[in-house]
N, C-alpha and C. Protein backbone atom coordinates (compact mmCIF):
# COMPACT_ATOMS: atom_id res chain seq x y z
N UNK A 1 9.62 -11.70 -1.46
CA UNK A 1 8.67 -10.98 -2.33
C UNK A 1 9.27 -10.90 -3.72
N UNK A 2 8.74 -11.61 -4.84
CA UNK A 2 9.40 -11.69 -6.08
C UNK A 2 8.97 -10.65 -6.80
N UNK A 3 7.42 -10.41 -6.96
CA UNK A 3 6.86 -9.75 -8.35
C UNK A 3 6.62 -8.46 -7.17
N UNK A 4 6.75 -7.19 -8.04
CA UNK A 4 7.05 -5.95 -7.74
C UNK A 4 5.46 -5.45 -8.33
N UNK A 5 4.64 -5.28 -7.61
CA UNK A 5 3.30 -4.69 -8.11
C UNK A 5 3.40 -3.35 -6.63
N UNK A 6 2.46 -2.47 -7.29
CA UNK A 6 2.57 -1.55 -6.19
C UNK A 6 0.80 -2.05 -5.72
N UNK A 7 1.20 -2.00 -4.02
CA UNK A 7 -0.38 -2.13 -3.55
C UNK A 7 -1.50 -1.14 -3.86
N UNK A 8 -2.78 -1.78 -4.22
CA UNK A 8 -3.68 -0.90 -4.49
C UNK A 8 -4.49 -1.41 -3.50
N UNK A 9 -5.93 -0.24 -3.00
CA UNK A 9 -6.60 -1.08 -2.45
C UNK A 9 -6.79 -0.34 -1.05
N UNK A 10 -7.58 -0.24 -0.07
CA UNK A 10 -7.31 0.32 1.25
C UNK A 10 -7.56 -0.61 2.29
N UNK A 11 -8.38 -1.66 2.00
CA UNK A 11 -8.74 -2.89 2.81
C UNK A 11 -7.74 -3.18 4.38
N UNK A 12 -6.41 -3.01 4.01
CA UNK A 12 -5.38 -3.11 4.94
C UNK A 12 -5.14 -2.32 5.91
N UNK A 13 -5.62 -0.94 5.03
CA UNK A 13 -5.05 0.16 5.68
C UNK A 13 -5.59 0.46 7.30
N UNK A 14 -4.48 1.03 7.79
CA UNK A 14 -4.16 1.33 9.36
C UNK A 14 -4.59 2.38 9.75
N UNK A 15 -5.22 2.42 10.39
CA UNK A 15 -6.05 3.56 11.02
C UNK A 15 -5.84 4.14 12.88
N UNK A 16 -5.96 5.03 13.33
CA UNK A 16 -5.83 5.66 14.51
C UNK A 16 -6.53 6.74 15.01
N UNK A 17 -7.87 6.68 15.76
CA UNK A 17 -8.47 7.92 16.21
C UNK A 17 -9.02 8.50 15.06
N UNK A 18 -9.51 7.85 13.86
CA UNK A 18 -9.83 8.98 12.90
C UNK A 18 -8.47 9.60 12.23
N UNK A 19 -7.53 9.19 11.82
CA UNK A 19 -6.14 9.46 11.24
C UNK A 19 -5.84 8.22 10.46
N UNK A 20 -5.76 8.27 8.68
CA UNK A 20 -5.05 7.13 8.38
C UNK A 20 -3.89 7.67 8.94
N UNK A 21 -2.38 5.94 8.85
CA UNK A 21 -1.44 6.25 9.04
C UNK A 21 -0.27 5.70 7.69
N UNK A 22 0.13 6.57 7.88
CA UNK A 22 1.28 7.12 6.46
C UNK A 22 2.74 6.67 7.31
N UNK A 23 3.41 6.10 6.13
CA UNK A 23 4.62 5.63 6.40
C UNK A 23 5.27 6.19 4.85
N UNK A 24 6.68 7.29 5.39
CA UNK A 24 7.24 7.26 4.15
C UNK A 24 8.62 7.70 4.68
N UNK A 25 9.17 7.90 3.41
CA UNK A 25 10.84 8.46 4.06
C UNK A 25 11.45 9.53 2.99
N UNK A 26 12.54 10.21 3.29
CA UNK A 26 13.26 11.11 3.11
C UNK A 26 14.55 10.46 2.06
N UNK A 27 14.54 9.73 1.34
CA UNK A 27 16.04 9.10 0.23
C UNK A 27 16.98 10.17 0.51
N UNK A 28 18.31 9.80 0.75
CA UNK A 28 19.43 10.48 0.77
C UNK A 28 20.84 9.71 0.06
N UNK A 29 21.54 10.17 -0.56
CA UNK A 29 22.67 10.19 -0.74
C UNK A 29 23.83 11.09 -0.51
N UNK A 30 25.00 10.48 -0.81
CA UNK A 30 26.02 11.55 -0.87
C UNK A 30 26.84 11.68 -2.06
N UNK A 31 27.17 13.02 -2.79
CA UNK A 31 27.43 12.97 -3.90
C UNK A 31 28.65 13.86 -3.88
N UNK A 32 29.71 13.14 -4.56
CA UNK A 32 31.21 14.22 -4.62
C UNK A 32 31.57 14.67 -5.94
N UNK A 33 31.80 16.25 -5.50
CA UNK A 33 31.78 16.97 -6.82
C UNK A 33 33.81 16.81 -6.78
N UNK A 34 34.25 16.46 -8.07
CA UNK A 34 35.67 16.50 -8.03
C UNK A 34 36.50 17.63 -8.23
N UNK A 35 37.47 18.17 -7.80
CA UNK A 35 38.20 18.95 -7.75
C UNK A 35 38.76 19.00 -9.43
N UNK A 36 39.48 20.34 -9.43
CA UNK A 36 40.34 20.08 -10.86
C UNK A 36 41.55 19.50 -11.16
N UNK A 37 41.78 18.07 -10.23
CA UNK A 37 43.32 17.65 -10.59
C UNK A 37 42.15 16.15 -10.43
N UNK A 38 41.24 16.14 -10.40
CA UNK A 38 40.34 14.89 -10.59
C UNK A 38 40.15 14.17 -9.41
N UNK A 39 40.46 14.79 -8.12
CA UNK A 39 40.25 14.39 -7.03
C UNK A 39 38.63 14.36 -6.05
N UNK A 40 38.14 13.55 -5.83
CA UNK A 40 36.69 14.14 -5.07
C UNK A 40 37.35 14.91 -4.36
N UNK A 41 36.77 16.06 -4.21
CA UNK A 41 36.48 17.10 -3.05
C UNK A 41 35.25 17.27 -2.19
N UNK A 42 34.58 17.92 -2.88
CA UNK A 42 33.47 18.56 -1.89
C UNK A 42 32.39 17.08 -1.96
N UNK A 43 32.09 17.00 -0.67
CA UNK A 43 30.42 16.07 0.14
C UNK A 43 29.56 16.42 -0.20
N UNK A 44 28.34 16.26 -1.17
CA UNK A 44 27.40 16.84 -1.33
C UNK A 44 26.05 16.24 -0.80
N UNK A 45 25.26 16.32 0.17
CA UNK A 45 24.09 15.54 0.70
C UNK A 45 22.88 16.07 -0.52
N UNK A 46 22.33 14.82 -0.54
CA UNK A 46 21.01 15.21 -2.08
C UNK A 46 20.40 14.19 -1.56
N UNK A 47 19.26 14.73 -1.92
CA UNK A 47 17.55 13.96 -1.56
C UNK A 47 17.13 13.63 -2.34
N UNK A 48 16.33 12.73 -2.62
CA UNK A 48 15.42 12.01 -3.82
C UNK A 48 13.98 12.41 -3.54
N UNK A 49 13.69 13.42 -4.53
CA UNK A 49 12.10 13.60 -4.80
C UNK A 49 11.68 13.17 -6.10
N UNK A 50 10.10 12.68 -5.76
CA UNK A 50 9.69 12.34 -6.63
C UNK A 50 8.47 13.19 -7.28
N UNK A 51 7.75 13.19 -8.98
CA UNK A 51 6.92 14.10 -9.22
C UNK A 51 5.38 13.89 -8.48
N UNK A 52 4.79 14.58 -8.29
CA UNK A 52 3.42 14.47 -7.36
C UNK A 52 2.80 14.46 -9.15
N UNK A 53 1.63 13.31 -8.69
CA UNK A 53 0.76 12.61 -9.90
C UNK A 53 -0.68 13.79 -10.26
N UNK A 54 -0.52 14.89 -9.21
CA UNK A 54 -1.76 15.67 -9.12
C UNK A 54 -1.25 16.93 -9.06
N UNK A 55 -0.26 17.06 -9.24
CA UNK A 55 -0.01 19.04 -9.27
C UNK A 55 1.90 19.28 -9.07
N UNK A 56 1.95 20.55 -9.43
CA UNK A 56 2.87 20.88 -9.50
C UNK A 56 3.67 20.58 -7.98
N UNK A 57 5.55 20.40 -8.16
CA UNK A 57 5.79 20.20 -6.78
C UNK A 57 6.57 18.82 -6.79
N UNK A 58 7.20 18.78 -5.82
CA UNK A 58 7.52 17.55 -5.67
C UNK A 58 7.65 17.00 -4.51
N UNK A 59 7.68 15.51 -4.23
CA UNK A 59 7.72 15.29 -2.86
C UNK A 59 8.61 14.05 -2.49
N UNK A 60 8.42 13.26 -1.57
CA UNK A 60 9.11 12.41 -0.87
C UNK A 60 7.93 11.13 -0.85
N UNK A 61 8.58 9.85 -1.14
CA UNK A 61 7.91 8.60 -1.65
C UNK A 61 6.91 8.41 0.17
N UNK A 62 5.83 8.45 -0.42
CA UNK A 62 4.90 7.66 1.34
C UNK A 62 3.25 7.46 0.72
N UNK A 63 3.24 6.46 1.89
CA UNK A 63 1.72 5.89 1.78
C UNK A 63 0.95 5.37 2.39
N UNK A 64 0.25 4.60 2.27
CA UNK A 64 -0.58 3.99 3.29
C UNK A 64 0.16 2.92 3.79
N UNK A 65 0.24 3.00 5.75
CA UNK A 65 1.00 1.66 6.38
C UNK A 65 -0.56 0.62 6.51
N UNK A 66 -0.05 -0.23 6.18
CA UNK A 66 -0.69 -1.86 6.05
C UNK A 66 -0.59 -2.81 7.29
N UNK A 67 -1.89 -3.23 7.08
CA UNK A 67 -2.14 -3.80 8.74
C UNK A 67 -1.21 -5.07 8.90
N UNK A 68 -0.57 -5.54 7.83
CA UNK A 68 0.29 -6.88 7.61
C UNK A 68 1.56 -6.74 7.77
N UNK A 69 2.54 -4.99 7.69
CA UNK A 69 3.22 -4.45 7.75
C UNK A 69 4.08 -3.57 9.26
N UNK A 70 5.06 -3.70 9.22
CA UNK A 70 5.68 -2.53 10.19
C UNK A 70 5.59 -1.26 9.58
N UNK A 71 5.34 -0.28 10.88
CA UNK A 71 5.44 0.91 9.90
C UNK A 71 7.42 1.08 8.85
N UNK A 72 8.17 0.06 9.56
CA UNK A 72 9.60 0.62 8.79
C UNK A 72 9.25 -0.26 7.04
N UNK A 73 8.66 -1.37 7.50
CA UNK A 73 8.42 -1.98 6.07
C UNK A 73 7.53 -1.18 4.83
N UNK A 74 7.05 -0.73 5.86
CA UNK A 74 5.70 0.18 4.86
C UNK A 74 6.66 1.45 4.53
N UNK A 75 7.34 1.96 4.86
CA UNK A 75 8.45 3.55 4.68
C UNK A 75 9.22 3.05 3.57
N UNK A 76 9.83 1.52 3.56
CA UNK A 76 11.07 0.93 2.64
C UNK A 76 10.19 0.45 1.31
N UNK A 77 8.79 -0.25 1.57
CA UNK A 77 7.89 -0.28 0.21
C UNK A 77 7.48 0.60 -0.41
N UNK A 78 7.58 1.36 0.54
CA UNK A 78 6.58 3.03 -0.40
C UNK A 78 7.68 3.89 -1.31
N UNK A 79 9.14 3.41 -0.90
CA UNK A 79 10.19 4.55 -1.80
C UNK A 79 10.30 3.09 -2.60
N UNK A 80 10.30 1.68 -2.38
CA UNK A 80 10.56 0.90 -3.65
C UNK A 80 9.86 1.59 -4.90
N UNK A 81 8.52 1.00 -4.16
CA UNK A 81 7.35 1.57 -5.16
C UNK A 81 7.11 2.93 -5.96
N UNK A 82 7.51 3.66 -5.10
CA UNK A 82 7.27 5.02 -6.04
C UNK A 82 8.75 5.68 -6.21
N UNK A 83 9.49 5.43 -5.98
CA UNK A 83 10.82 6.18 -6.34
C UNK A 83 11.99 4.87 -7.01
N UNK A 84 11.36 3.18 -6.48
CA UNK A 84 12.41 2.61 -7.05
C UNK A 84 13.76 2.38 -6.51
N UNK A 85 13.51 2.92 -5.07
CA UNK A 85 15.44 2.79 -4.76
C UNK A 85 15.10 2.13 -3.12
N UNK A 86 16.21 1.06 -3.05
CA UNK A 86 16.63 0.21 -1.89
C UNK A 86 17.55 1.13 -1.29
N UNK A 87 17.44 1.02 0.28
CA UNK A 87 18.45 1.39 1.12
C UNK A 87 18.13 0.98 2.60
N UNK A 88 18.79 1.63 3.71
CA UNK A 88 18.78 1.18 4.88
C UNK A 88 18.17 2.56 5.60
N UNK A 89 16.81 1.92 6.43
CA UNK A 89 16.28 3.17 7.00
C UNK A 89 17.36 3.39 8.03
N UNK A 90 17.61 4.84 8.33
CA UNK A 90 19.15 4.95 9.47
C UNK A 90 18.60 5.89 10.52
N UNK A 91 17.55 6.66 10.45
CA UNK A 91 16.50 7.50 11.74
C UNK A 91 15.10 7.69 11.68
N UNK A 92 14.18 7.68 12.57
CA UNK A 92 12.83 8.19 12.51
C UNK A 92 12.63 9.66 12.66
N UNK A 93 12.08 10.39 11.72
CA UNK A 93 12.42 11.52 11.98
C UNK A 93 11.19 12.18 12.49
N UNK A 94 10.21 11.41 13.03
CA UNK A 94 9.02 12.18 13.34
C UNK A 94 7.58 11.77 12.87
N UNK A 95 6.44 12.31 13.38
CA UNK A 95 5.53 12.22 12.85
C UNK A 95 5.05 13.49 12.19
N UNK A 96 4.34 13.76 11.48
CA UNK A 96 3.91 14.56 10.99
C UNK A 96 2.07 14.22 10.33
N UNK A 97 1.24 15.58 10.99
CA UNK A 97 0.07 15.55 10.43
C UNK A 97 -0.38 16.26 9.43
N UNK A 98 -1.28 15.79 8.69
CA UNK A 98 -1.66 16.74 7.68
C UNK A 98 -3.23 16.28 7.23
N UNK A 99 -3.72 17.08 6.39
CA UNK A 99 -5.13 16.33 5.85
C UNK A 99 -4.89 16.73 4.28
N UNK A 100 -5.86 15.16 3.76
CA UNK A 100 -5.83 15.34 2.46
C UNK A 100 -7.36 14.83 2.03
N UNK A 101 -7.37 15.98 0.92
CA UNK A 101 -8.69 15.46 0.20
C UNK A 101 -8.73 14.46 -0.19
N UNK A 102 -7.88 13.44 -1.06
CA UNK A 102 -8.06 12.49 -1.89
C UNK A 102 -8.30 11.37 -0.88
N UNK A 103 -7.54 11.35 0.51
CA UNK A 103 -8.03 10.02 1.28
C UNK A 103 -8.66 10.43 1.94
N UNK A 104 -9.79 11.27 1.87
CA UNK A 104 -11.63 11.28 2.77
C UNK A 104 -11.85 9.83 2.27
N UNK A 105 -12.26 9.14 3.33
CA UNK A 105 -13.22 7.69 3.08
C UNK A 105 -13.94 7.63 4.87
N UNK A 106 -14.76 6.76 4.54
CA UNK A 106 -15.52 6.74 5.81
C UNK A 106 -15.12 6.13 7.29
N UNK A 107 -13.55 6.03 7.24
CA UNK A 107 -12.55 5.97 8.50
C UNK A 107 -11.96 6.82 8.79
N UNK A 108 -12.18 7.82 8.02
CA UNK A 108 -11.31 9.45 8.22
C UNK A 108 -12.17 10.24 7.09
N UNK A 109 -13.29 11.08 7.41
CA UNK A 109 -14.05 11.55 6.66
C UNK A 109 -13.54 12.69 6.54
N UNK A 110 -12.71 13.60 7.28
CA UNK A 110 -12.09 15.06 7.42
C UNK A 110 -10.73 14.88 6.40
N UNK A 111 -10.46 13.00 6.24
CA UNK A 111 -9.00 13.05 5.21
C UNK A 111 -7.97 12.89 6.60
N UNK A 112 -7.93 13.18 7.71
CA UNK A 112 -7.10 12.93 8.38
C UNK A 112 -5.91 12.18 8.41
N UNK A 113 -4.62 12.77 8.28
CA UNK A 113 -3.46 11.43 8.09
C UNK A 113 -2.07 12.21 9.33
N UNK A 114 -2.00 10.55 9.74
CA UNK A 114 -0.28 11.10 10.25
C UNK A 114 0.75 10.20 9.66
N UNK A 115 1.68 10.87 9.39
CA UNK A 115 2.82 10.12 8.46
C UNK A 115 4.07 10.36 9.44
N UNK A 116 4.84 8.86 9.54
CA UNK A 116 5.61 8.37 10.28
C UNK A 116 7.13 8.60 9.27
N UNK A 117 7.93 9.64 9.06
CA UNK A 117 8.63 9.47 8.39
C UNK A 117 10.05 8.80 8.62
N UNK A 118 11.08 8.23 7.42
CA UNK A 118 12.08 8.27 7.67
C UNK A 118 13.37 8.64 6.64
N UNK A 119 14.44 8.33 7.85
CA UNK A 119 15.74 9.16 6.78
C UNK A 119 15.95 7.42 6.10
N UNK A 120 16.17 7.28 4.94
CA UNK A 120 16.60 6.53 4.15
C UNK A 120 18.01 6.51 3.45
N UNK A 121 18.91 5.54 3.86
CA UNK A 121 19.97 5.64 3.20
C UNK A 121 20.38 5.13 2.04
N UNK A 122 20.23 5.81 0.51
CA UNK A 122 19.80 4.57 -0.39
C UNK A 122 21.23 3.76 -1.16
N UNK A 123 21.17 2.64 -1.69
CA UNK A 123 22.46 1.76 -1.55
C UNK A 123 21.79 1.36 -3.15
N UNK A 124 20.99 1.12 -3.85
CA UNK A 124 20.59 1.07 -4.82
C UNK A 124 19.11 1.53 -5.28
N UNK A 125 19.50 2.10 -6.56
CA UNK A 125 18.33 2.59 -7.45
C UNK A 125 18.43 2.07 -8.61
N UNK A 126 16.91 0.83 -8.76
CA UNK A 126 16.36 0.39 -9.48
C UNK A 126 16.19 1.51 -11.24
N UNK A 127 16.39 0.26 -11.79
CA UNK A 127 16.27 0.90 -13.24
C UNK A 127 15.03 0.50 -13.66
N UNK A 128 14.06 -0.56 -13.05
CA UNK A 128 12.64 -0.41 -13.09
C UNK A 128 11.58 -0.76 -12.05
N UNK A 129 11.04 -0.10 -11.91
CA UNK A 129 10.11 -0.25 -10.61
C UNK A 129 8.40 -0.06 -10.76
N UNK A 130 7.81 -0.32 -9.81
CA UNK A 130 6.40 -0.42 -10.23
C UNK A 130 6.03 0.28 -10.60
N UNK A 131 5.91 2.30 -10.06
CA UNK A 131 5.45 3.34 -10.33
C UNK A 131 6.01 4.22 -11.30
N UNK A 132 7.28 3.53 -12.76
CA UNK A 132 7.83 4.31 -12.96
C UNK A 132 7.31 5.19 -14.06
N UNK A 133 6.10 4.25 -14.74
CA UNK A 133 5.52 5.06 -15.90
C UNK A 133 4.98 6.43 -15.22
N UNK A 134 4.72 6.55 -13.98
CA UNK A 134 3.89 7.87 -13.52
C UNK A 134 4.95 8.98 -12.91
N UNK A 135 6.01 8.38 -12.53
CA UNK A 135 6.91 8.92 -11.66
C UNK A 135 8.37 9.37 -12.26
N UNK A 136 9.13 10.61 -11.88
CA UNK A 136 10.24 11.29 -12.01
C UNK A 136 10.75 10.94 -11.45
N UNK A 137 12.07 10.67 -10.85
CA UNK A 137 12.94 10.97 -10.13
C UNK A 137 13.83 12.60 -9.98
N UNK A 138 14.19 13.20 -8.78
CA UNK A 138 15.11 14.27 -9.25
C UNK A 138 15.97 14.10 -7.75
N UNK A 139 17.25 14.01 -7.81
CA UNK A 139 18.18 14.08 -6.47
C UNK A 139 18.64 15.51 -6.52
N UNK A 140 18.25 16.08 -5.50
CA UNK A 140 18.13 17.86 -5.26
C UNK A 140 18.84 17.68 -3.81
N UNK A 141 19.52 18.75 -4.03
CA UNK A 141 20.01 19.71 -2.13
C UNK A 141 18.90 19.98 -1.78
N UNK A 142 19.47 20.29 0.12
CA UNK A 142 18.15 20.44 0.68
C UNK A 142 17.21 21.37 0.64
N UNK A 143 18.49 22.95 -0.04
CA UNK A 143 17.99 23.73 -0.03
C UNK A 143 17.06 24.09 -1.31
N UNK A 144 17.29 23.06 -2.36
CA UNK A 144 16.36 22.93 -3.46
C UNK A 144 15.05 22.50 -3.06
N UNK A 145 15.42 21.26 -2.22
CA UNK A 145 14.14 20.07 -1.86
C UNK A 145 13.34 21.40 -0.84
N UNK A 146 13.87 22.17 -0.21
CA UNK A 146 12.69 23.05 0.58
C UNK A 146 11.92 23.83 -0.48
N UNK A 147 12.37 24.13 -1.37
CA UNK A 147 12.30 25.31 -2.34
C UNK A 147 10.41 24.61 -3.31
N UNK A 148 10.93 23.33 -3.74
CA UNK A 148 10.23 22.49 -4.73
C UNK A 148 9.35 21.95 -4.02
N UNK A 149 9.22 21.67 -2.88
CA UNK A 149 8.57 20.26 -1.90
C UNK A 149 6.64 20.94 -2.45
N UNK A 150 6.40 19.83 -2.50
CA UNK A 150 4.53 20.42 -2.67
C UNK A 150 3.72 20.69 -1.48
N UNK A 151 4.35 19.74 -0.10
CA UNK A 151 3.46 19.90 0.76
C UNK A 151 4.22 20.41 2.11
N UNK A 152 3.76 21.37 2.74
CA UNK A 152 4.31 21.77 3.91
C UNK A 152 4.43 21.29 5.03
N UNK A 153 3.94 19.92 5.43
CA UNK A 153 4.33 19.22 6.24
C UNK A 153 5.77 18.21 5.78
N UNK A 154 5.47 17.71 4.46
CA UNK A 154 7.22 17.05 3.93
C UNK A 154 8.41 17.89 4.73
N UNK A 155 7.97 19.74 4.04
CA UNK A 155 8.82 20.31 4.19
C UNK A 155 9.18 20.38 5.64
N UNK A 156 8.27 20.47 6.49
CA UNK A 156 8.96 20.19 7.98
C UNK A 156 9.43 19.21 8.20
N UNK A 157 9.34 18.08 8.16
CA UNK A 157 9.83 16.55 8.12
C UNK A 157 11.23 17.12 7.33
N UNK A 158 11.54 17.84 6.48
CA UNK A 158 13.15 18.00 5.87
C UNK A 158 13.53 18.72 6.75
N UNK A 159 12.97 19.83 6.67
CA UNK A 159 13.84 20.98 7.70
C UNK A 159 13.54 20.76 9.35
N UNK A 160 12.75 19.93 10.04
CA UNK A 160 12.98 19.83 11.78
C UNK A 160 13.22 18.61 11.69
N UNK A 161 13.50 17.64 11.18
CA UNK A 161 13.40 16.15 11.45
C UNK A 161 14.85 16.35 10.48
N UNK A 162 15.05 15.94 9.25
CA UNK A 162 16.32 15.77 8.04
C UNK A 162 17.21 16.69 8.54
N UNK A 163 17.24 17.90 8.55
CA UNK A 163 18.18 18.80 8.37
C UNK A 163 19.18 18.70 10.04
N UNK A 164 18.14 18.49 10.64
CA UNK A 164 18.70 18.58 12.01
C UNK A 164 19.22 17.37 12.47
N UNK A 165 19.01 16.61 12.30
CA UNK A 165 19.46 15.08 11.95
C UNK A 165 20.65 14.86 11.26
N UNK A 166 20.69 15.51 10.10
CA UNK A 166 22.09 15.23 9.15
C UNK A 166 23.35 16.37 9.99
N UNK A 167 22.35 17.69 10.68
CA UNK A 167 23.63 18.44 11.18
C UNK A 167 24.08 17.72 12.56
N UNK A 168 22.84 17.10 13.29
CA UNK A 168 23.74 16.66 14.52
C UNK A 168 24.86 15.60 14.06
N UNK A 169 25.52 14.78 13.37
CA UNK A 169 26.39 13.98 12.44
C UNK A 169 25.01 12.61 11.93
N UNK A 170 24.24 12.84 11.54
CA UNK A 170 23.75 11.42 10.85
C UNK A 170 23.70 10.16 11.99
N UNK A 171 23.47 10.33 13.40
CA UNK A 171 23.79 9.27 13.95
C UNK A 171 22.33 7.94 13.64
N UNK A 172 23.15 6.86 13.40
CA UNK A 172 21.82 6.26 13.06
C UNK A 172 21.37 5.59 14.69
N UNK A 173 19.89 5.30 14.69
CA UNK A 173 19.05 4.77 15.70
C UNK A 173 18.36 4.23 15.30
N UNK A 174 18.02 2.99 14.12
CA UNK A 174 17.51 2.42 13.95
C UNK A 174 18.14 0.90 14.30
N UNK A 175 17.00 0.08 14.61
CA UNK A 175 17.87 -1.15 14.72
C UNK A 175 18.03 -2.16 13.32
N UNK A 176 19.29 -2.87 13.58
CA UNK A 176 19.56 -2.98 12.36
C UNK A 176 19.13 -4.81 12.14
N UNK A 177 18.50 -5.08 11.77
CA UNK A 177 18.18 -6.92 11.12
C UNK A 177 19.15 -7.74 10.64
C-alpha cells in the first residue's frame, strides 16, 4: 500500500445483526522519566489520544472494519489514519458496544456499533499522515486518558480491557506474521 489516503465511503462496511462493526485500538508506549544523575528511572506507560472532530474530549483512533479487511488490519489502519503511528497489535482487549448518531444509515438505523478493540504497541509515529490536518495527538497516563476520554465505552475498553491487561504483565496473545 503506497499512497496513504484515509478510506471514505461505507460501501465496504461490515455489518452484524443490525451493529456496524468498529475496529480500533488503544496506542501505548513507554516513557522514562530520568533521575537526577541522568539516569532513566521511573517506567512511565502513556496512551495516545486523539482530538474528537465533533466535541470536546478525546479518544482512541477506530472505525469502520471493511469487508476486504481483518478486523486486526482495520484496528492498525484506523490508528495509521487518524493518529499516524505504526506498531504491533500485542492483545484483544474486547468488544465493546455503543450507539452513535452520526452512523444511523439504513443497516443500523438505531446507529448500532460494536467495536473490536486493541492494545497497540507503537514502534513509530509518522510525521505525516492522512488525518493530520483534523487531528491532535496527546500521549497521556491512564489516569489522564480516563479523566479526558469522550466516550464511555473507550473508557471501559481502558479501564476493563487496558488497565487490566498492562497489570496482569502485558502478556501478548496476538499472533505474530
Amino acid at each position: 500500500m503506497s499512497e496513504l489516503v484515509a478510506r471514505t465511503g461505507r460501501h465496504q462496511q461490515r455489518y452484524e445483526a443490525g451493529c456496524r462493526l468498529i475496529a480500533g485500538c488503544i496506542p501505548f508506549r513507554f516513557r522514562y522519566t530520568e533521575g537526577s544523575n541522568g539516569n532513566k528511572s521511573e517506567k512511565i506507560l502513556e496512551v495516545l489520544m486523539i482530538n474528537s472532530t465533533s466535541g470536546p474530549g478525546l479518544l482512541f483512533p477506530k472505525g469502520g472494519w471493511e469487508n476486504d479487511e481483518t478486523v486486526e488490519e482495520a484496528a492498525a489502519r484506523e490508528a495509521l489514519e487518524e493518529a499516524g503511528v505504526r506498531g504491533e497489535l500485542m492483545h484483544f482487549l474486547g468488544h465493546y458496544d455503543f450507539k452513535s448518531k452520526t452512523l444511523q444509515d439504513e443497516f443500523s438505523p438505531e446507529g448500532r456499533c460494536r467495536a473490536a478493540m486493541f492494545a497497540l504497541f507503537v514502534k513509530e509515529e509518522l510525521n505525516s499522515w492522512p488525518e493530520q490536518s483534523r487531528r491532535v495527538r496527546s500521549w497521556v497516563t491512564i489516569p489522564e486518558a480516563v479523566e479526558c476520554c469522550r466516550h464511555s465505552w473507550m473508557r471501559e475498553a481502558l479501564e476493563n480491557g487496558f488497565k487490566k491487561w498492562s497489570a496482569d504483565g502485558m502478556i501478548t496473545t496476538m499472533e505474530h506474521h
